[in-house]
N, C-alpha and C. Protein backbone atom coordinates (compact mmCIF):
# COMPACT_ATOMS: atom_id res chain seq x y z
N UNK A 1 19.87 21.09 -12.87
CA UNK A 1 18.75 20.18 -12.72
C UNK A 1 17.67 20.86 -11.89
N UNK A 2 16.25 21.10 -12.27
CA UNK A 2 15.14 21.25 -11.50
C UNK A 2 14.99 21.03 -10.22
N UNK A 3 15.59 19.55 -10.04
CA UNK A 3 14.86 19.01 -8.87
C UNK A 3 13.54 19.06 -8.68
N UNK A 4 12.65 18.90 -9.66
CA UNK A 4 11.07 18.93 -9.89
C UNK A 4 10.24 17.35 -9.69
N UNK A 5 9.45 17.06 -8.90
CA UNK A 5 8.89 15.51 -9.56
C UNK A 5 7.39 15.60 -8.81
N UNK A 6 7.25 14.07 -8.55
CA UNK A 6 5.77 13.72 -8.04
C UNK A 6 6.23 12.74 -7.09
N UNK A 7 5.02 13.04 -5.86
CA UNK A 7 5.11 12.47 -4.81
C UNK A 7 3.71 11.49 -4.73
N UNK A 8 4.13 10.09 -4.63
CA UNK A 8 2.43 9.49 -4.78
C UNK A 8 2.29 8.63 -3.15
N UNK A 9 1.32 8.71 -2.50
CA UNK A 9 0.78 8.72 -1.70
C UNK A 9 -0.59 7.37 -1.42
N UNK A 10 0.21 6.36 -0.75
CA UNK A 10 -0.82 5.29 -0.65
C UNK A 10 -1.49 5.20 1.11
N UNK A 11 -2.85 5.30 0.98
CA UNK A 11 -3.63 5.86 2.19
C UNK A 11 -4.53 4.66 2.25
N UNK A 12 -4.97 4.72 3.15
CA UNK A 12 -6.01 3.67 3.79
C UNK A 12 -7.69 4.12 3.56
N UNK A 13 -7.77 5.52 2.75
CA UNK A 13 -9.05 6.11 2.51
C UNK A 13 -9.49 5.16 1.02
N UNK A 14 -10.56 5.10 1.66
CA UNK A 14 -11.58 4.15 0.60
C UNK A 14 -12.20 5.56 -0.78
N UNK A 15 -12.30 6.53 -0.50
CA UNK A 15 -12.42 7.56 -1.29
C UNK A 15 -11.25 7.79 -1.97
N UNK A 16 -10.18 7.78 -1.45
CA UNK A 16 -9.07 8.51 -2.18
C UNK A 16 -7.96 7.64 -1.92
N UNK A 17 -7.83 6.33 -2.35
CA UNK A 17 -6.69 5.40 -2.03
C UNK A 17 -5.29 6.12 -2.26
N UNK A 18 -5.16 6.46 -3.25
CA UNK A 18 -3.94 7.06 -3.60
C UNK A 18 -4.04 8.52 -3.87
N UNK A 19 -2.59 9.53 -3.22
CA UNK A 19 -2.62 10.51 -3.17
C UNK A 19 -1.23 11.29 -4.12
N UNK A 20 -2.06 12.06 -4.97
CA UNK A 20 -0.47 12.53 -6.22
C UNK A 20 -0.17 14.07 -6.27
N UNK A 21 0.98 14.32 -5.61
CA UNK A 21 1.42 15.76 -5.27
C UNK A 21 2.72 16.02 -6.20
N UNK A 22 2.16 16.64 -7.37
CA UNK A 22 2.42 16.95 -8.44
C UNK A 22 3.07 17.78 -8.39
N UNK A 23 4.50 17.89 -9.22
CA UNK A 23 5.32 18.98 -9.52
C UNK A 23 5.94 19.62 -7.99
N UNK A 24 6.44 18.94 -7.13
CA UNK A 24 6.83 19.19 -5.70
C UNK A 24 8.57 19.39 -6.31
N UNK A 25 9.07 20.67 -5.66
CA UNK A 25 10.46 21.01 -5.41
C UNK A 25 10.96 19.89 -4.68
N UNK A 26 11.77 19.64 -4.89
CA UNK A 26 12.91 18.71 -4.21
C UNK A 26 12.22 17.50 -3.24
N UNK A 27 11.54 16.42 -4.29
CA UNK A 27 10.54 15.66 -3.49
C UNK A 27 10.87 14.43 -3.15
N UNK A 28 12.21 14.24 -3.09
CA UNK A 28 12.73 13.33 -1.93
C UNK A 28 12.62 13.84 -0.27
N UNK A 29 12.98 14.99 -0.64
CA UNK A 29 12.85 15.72 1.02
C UNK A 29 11.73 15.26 1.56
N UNK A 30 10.55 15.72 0.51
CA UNK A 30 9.26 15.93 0.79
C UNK A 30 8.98 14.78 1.48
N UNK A 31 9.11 13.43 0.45
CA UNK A 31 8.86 11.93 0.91
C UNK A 31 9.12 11.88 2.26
N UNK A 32 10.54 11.98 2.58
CA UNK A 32 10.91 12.11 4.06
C UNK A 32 10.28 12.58 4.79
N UNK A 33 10.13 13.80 4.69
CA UNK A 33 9.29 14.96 6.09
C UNK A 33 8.00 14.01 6.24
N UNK A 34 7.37 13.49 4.99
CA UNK A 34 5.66 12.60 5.14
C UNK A 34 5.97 11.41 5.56
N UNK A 35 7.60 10.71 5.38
CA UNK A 35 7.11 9.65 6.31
C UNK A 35 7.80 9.65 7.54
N UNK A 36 8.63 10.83 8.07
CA UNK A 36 9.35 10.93 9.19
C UNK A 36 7.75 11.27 10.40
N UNK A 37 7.17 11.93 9.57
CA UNK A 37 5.67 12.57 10.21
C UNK A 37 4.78 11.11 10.44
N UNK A 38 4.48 10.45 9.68
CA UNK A 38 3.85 9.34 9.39
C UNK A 38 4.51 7.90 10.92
N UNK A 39 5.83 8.34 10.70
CA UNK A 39 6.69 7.61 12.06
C UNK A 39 6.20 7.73 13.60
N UNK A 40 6.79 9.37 13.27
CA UNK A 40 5.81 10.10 15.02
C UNK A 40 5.03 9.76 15.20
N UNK A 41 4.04 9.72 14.12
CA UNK A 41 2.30 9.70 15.04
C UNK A 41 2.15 8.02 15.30
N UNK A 42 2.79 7.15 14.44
CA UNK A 42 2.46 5.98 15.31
C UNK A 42 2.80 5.48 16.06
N UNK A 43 4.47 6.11 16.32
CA UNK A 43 4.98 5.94 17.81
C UNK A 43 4.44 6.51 19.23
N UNK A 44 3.37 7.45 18.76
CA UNK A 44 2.46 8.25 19.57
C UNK A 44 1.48 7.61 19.86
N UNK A 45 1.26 6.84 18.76
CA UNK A 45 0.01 5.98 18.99
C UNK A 45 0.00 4.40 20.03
N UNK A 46 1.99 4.27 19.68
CA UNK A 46 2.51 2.95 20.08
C UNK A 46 1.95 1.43 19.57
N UNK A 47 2.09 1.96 17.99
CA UNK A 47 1.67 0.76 16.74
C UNK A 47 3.53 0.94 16.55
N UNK A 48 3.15 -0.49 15.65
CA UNK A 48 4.27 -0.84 14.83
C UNK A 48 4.55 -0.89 13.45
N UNK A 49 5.68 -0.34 13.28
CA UNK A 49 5.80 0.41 11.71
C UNK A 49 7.02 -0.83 11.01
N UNK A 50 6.17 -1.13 9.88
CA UNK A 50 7.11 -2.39 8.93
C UNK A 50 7.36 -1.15 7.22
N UNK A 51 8.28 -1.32 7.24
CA UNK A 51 8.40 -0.60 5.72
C UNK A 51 8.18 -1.82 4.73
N UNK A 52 7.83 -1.72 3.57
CA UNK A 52 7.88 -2.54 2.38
C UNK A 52 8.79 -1.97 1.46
N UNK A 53 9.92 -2.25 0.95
CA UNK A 53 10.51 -2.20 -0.08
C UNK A 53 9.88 -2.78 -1.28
């Protein structure tokens, strides 16, 4: 198996609402590392993070 896919990306930019990172190696990881990153900085910020399923 490849492990090949797309990573899509929903942002708060009025230019570029959604973000599509195409053809990414093993892009579950990827997902992770962007929202493990996405975690830090608002615990840095000391906001509160709700996931949506």
């Amino acid at each position: 198996m490849a492990n090949i896919g797309d990573v899509s990306l929903l942002t708060s930019s009025l230019e570029h609402p959604e973000v599509r990172l195409e053809n990414v190696k093993d892009p579950v990881q990827v997902r992770e590392l962007i929202r493990q990153a996405y975690m830090a900085e608002q615990n840095r910020r000391g906001l509160t993070y709700r996931e949506e399923t």
